[in-house]
Protein backbone atom coordinates (compact mmCIF):
# COMPACT_ATOMS: atom_id res chain seq x y z
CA UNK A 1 -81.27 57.28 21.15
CA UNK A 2 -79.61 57.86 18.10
CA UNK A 3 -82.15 57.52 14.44
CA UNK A 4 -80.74 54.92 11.68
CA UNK A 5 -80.40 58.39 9.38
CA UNK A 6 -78.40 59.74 12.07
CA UNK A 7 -75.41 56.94 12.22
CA UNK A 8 -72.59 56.61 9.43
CA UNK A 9 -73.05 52.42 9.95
CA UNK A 10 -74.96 52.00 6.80
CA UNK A 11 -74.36 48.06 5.62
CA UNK A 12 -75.90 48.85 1.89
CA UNK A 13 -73.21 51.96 1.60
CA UNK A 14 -70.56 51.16 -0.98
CA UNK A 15 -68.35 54.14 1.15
CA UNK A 16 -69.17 52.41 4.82
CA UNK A 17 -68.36 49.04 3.22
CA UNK A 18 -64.88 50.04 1.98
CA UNK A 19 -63.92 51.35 5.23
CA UNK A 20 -66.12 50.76 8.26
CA UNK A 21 -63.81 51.52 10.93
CA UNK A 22 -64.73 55.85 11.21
CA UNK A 23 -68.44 54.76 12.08
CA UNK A 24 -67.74 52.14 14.69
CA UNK A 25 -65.81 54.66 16.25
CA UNK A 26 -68.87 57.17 16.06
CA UNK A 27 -70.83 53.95 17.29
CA UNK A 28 -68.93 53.11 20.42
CA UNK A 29 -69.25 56.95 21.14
CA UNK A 30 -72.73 56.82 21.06
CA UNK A 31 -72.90 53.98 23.68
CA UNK A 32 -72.99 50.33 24.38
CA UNK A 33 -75.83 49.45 22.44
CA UNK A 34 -77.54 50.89 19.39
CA UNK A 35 -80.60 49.63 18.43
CA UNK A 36 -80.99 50.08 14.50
CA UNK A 37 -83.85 50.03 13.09
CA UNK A 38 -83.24 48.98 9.34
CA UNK A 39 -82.73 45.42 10.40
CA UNK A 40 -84.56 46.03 13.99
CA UNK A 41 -80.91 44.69 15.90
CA UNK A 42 -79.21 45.56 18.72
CA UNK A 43 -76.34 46.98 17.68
CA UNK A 44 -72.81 46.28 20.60
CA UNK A 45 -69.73 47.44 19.82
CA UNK A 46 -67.53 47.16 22.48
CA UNK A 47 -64.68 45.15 22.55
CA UNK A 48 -65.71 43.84 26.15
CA UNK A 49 -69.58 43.83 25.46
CA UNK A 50 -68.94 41.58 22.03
CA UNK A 51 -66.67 39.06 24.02
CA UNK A 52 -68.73 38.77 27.49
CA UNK A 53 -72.28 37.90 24.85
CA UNK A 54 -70.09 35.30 22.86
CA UNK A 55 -69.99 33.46 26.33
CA UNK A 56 -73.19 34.32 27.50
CA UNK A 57 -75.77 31.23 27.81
CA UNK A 58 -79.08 33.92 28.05
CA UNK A 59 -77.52 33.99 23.78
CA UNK A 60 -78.24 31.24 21.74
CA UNK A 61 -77.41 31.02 17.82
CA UNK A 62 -81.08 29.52 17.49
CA UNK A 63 -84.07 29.46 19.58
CA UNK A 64 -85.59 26.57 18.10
CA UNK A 65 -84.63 24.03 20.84
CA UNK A 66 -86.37 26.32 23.00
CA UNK A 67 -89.36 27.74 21.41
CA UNK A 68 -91.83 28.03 18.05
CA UNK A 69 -91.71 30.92 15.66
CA UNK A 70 -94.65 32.14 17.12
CA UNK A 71 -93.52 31.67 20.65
CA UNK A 72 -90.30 33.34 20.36
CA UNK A 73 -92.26 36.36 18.10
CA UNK A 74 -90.92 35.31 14.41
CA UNK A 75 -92.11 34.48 11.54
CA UNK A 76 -90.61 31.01 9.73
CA UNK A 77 -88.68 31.27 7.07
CA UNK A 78 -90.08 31.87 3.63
CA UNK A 79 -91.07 27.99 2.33
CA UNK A 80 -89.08 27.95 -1.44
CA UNK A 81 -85.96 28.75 0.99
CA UNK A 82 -86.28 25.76 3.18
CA UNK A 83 -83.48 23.79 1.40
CA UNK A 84 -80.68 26.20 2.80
CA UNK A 85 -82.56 26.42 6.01
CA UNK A 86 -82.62 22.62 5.99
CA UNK A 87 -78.29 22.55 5.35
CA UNK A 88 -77.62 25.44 7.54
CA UNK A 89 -79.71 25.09 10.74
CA UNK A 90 -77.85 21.68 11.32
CA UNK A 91 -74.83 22.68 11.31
CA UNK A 92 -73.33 23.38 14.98
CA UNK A 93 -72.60 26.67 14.06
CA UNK A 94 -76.27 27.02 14.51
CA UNK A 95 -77.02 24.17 16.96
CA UNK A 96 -77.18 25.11 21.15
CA UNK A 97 -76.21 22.14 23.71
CA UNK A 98 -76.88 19.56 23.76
CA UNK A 99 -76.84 18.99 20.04
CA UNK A 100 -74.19 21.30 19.18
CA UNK A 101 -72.22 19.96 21.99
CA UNK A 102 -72.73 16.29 20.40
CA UNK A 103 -71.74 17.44 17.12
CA UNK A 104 -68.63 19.30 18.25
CA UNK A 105 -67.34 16.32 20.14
CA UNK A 106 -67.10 14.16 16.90
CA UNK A 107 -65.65 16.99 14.55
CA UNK A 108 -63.16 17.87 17.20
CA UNK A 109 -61.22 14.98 16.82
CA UNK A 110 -59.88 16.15 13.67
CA UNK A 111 -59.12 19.53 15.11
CA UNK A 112 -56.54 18.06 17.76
CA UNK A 113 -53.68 20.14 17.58
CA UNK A 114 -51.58 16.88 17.43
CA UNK A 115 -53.66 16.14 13.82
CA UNK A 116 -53.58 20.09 12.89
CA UNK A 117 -49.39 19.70 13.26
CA UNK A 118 -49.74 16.91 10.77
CA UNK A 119 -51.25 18.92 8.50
CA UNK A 120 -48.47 21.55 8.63
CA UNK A 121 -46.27 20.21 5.92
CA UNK A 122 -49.16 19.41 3.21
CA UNK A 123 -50.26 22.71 3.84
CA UNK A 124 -46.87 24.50 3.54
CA UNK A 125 -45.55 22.37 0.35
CA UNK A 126 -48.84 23.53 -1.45
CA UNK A 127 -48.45 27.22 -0.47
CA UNK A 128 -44.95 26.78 -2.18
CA UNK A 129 -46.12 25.40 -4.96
CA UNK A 130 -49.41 27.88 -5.81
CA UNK A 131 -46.26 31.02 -5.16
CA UNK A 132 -44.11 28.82 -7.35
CA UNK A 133 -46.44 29.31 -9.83
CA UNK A 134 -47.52 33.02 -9.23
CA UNK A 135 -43.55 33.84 -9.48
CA UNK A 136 -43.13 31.67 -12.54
CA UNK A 137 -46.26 33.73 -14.15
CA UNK A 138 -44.86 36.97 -13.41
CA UNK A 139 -47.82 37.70 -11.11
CA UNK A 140 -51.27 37.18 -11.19
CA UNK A 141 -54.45 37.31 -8.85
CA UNK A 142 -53.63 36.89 -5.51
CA UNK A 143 -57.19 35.76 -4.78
CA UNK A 144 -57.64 32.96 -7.28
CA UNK A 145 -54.13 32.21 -7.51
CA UNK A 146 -52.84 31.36 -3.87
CA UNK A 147 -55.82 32.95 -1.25
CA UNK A 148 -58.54 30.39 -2.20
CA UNK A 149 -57.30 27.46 -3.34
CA UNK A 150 -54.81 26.68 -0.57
CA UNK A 151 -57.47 26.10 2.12
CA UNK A 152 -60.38 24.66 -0.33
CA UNK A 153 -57.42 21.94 -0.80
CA UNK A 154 -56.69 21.21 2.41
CA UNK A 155 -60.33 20.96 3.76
CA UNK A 156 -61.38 19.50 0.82
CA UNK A 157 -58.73 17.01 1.49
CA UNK A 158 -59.79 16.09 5.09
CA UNK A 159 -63.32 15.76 4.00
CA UNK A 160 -62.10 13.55 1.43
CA UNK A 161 -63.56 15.18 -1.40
CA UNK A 162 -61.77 13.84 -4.54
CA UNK A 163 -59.77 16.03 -6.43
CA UNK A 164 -61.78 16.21 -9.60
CA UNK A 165 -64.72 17.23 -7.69
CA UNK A 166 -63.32 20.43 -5.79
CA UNK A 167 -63.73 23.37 -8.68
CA UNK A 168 -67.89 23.65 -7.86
CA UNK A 169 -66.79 24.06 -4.14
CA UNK A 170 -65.77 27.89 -3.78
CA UNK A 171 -69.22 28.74 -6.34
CA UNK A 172 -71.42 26.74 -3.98
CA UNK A 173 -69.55 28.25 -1.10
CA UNK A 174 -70.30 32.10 -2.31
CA UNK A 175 -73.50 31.62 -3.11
CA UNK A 176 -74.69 29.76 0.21
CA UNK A 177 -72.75 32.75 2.63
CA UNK A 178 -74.41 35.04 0.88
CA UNK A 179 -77.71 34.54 3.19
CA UNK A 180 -75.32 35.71 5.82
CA UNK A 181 -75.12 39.18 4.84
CA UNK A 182 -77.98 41.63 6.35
CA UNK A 183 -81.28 41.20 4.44
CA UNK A 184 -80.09 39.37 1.42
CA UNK A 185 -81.91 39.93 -1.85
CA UNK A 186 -84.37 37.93 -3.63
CA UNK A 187 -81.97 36.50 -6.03
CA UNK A 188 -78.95 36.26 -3.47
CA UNK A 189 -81.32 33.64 -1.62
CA UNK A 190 -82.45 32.53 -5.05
CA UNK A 191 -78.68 31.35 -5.61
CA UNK A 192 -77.97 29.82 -2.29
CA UNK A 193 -81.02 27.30 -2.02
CA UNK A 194 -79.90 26.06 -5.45
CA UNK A 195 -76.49 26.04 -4.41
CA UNK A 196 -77.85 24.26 -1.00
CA UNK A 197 -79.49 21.46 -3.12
CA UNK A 198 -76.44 21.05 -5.02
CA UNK A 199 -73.81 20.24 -2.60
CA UNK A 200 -76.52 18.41 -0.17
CA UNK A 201 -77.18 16.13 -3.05
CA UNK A 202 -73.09 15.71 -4.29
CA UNK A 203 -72.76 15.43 -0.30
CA UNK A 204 -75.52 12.43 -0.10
CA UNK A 205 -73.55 10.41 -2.61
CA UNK A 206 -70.31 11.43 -1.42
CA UNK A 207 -71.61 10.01 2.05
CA UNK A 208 -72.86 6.31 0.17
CA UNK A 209 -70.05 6.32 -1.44
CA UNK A 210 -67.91 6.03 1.64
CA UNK A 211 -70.13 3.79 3.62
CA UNK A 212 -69.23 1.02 0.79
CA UNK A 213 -65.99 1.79 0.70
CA UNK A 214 -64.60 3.74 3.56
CA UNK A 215 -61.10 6.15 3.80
CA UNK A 216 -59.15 8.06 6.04
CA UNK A 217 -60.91 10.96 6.05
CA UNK A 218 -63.79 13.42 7.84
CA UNK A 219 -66.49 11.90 6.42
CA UNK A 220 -65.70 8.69 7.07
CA UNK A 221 -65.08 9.06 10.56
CA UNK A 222 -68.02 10.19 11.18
CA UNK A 223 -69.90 7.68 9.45
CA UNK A 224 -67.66 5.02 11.59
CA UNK A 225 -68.63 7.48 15.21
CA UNK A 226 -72.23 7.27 13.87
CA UNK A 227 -72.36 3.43 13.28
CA UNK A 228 -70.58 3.05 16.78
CA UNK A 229 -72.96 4.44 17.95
CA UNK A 230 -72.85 8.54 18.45
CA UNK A 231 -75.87 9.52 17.39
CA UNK A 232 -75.39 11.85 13.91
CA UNK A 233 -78.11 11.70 11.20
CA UNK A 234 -77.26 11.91 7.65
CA UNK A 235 -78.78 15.64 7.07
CA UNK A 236 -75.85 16.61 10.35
CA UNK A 237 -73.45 15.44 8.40
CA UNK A 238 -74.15 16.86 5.70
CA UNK A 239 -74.79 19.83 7.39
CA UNK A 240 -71.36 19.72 8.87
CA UNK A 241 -69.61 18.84 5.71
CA UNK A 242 -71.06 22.31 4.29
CA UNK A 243 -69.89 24.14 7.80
CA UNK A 244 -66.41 22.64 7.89
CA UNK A 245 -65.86 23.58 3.93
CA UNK A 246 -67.52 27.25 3.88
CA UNK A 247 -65.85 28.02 7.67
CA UNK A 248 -62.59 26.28 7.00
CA UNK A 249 -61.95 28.61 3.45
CA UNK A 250 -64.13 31.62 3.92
CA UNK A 251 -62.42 33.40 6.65
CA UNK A 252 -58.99 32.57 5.64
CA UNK A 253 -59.47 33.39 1.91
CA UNK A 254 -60.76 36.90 2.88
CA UNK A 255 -57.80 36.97 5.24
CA UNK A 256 -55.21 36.50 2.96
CA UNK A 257 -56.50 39.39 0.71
CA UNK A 258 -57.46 42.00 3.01
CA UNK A 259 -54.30 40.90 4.95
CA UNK A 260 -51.98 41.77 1.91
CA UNK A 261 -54.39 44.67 0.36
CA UNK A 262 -53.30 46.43 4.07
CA UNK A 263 -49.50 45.43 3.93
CA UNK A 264 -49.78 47.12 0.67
CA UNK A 265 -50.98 50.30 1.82
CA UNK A 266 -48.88 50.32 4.79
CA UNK A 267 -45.25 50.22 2.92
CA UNK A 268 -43.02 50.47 6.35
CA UNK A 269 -45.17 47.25 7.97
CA UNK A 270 -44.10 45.54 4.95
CA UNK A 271 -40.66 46.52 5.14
CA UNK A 272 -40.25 45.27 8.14
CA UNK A 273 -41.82 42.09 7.69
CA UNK A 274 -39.75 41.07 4.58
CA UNK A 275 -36.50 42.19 6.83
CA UNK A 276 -37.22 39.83 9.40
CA UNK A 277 -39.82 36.78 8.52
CA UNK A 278 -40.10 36.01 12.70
CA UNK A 279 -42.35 38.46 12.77
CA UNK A 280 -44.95 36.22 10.37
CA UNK A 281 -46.86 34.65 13.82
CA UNK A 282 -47.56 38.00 15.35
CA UNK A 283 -48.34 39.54 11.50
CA UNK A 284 -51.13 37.07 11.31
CA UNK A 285 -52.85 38.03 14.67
CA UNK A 286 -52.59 41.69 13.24
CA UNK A 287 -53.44 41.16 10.14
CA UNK A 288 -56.57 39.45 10.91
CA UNK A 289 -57.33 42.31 13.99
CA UNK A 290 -56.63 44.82 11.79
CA UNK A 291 -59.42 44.13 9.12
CA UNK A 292 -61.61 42.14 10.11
CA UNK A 293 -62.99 38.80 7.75
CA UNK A 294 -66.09 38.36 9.82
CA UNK A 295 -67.40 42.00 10.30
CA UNK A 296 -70.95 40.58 12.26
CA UNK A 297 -72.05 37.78 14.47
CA UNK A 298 -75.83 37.58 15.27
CA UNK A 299 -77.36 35.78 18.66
CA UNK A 300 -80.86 35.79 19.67
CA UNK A 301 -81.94 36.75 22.90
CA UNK A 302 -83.57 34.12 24.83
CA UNK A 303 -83.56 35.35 28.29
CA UNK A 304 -83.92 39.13 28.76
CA UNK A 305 -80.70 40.76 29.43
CA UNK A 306 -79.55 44.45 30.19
CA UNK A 307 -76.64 46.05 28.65
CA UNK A 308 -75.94 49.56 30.37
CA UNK A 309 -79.23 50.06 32.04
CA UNK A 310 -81.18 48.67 28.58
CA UNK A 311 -83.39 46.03 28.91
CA UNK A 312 -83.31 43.94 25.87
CA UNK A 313 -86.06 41.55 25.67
CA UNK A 314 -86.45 37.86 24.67
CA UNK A 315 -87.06 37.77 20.86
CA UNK A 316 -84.73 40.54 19.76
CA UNK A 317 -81.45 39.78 17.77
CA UNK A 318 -78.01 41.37 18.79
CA UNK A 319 -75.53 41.78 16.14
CA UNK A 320 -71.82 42.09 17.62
CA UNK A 321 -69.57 43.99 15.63
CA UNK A 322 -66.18 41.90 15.41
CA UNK A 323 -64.91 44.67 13.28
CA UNK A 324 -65.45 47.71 15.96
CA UNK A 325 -65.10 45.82 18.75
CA UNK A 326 -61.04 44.60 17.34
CA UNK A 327 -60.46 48.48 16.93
CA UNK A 328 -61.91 49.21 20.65
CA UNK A 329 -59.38 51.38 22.46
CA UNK A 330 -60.13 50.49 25.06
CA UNK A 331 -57.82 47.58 24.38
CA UNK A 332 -55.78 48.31 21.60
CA UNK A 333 -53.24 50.73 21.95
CA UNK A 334 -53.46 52.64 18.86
CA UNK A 335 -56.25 50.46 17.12
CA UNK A 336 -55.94 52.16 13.84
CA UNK A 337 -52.25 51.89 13.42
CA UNK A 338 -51.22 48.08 11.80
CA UNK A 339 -48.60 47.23 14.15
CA UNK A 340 -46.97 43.60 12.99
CA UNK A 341 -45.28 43.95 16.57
CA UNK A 342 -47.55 44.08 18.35
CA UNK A 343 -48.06 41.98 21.70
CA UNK A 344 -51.10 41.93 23.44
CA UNK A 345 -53.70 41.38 20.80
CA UNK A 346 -56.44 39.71 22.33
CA UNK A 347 -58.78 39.91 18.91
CA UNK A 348 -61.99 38.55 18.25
CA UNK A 349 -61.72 37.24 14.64
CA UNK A 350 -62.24 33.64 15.36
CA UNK A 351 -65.26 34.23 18.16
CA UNK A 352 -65.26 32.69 21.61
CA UNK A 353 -67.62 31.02 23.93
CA UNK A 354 -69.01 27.43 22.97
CA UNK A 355 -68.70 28.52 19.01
CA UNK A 356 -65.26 29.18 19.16
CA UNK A 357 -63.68 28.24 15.89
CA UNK A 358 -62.68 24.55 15.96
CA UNK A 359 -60.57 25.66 12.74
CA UNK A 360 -58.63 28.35 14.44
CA UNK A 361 -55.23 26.32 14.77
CA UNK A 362 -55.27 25.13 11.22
CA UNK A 363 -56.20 28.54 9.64
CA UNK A 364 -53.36 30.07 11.47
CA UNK A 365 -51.68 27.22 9.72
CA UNK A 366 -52.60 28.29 6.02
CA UNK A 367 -51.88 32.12 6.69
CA UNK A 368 -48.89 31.55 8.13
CA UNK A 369 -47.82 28.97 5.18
CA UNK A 370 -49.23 31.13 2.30
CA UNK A 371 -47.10 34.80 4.19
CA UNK A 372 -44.17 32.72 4.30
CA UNK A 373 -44.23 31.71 0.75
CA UNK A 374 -44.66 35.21 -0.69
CA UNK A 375 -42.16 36.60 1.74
CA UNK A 376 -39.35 33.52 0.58
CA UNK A 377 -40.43 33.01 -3.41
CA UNK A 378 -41.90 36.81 -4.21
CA UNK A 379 -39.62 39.25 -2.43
CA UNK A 380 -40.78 41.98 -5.19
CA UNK A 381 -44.07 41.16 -4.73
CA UNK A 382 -46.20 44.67 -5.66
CA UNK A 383 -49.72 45.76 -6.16
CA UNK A 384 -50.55 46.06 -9.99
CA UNK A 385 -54.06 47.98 -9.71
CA UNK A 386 -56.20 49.32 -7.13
CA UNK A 387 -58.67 45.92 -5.79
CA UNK A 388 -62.54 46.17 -5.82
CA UNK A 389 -64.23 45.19 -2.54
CA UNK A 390 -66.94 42.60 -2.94
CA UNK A 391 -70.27 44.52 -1.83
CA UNK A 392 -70.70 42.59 1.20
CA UNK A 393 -70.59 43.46 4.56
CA UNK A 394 -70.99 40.95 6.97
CA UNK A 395 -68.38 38.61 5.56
CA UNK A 396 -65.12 41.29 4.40
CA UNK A 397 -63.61 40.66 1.23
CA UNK A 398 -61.82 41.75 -2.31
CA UNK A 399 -62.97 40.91 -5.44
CA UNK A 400 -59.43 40.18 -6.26
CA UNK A 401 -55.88 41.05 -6.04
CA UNK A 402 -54.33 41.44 -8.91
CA UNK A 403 -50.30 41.62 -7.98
CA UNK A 404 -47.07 41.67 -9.97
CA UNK A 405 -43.23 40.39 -9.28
């Protein structure tokens, strides 16, 4: 088996985090699995590995409905980081059946592709008029200016989070995904149990608020499922207040940027996309295949399984890698190539199995909405200095775009 100092996947590596894509390749070489030891996972890269686990029931997101700390071989998390531990392990992002299943039920009802549709023209009007605005200032960041607050508007919206409210949002957001990344530092944790107090306790009043005086909106209806009796405590909805507004921006913000970052260094993709705007559906699949948002998905084992004659017992953590596996050839013809034409593209960016992304429809939406509008309003739209990507790994971002007209 291959040593940690051997492998070019190095998550801390400024080099490996600009472009990951040369060491998965080394990694699927190497095999199905790859146990590293840095953060003692099991590495899978493979593009049919990744999506047979995301279905597989042995795989749970937690193990707590199952077993202790100390049964299951872990240690609990460190005490003065219990507040995001509190927000984020009710979430059903990190619930199993039947709690997860419970949770889903309710949330999905806002999700039905008849309500997503309705969303359509909100969301394209305010793509228009965030481009509107870009064009009208010559340019601008890309990030701030159109990529973020498109979706933090529209989820924000269908939480029913007043207007005035929104601008701590994408702050609290950053700070509480940072736990996601692979052994996050003192102060990285530091910043997202503050941030986890903060928008739990604007939540908690949010949620009081619209038990006296109720609205159309998410929150509401799940205070109204809750007093008709599906059972959802206040700290789940919280909880899935916090999910819905960090997974309903996160992925399509990074999207956006690394979507138009790649268009930008692939000139004839471009071309062809501003000739003939059809191609904006298919562009999006690409886009999002292409380079990755979500680089990393972790699952506990909770029954042993074996991956190509490994044995990987209960207790360990696999870590699929959405990024190699959506550049498996295996699958994709020509994985490296950005192809905006391309057909079959069967991509893993918005997971599978029981965690699917409920938001899937509705962030297809937003990058569809926010493509179009450049494409129509910006035609000239250039690249006015090189981006910075953010230092993360797990979640695949830019620092910011800065573009010109």
């Amino acid at each position: 088996m291959a040593a940690a100092s051997d492998l070019a996947f190095d998550p801390w590596d400024a080099a490996f985090v600009a472009d990951p894509y040369p060491a998965y390749a080394e990694l699927r070489a190497l095999g199905r699995v790859i146990h590293y030891e840095p953060t003692d996972q099991w590495l899978v890269p493979h593009h049919a590995d990744v999506s047979a686990l995301l279905r597989d029931r042995r795989l749970g997101r937690t193990y707590q409905h199952r077993f202790t700390h100390e049964e299951f071989g872990r240690s609990a998390p460190a005490p003065e980081h219990e507040p995001f531990h509190t927000l984020n392990d009710h979430g059903m992002l990190d619930l199993e059946p039947p709690d997860h299943t419970r949770i889903r039920r309710l949330v999905s009802k806002a999700f039905t592709p008849r309500t997503v549709e309705r969303l359509k023209p909100y969301v394209e009007r305010l793509a228009g008029e965030l481009v509107s605005a870009l064009v009208e200032a010559g340019g601008g960041d890309l990030l701030t200016d159109v990529a973020e607050p498109l979706p933090v508007a529209v989820i924000a919206e269908m939480l029913g989070i007043p207007e005035s409210d929104r601008v701590q949002l994408r702050p609290w957001s950053a700070d509480i995904c940072g736990m996601y990344e692979l052994s996050p530092s003192q102060d990285t944790a530091a910043k997202a149990v503050r941030a986890s107090v903060e928008f739990s306790g604007f939540l908690r009043e949010l949620i009081a608020a619209r038990r006296k005086d109720p609205g159309d909106d998410l929150i509401s209806g799940l205070i109204a499922a809750h007093d008709e009796g599906d059972r959802l405590t206040e700290q789940e909805m919280i909880s899935t207040a916090v999910l819905l507004l960090n997974a309903g921006h996160e992925a399509t913000v990074n999207a956006t940027v690394n979507g138009w970052w790649a268009l930008f260094r692939n000139p004839g993709a471009l071309a062809a996309l501003r000739a003939d705007h059809t191609l904006i559906p298919s562009a999006v699949e690409e886009l999002m295949r292409y380079d990755t948002p979500l680089q990393l998905f972790e699952r506990w084992v909770l029954d042993e399984i074996e991956i190509d004659g490994q044995v990987i017992p209960r207790g360990a953590e696999i870590a699929m890698l959405f990024g190699s596996a959506n550049h498996d050839p295996a699958v994709f013809a020509d994985p490296d190539r950005l192809d905006l034409t391309r057909a079959d593209n069967p991509h893993i960016s918005f997971s599978a199995g029981i965690h699917y992304c409920i938001g899937a429809p509705l962030a297809r939406i937003e990058l569809a909405a926010s493509m179009a509008a450049l494409l129509a309003k910006a035609p000239t739209l250039s690249l006015a200095a090189e981006p910075k990507r953010k230092p993360n790994f797990v979640i695949r971002g830019l620092d910011g775009l800065d573009v010109t007209i």
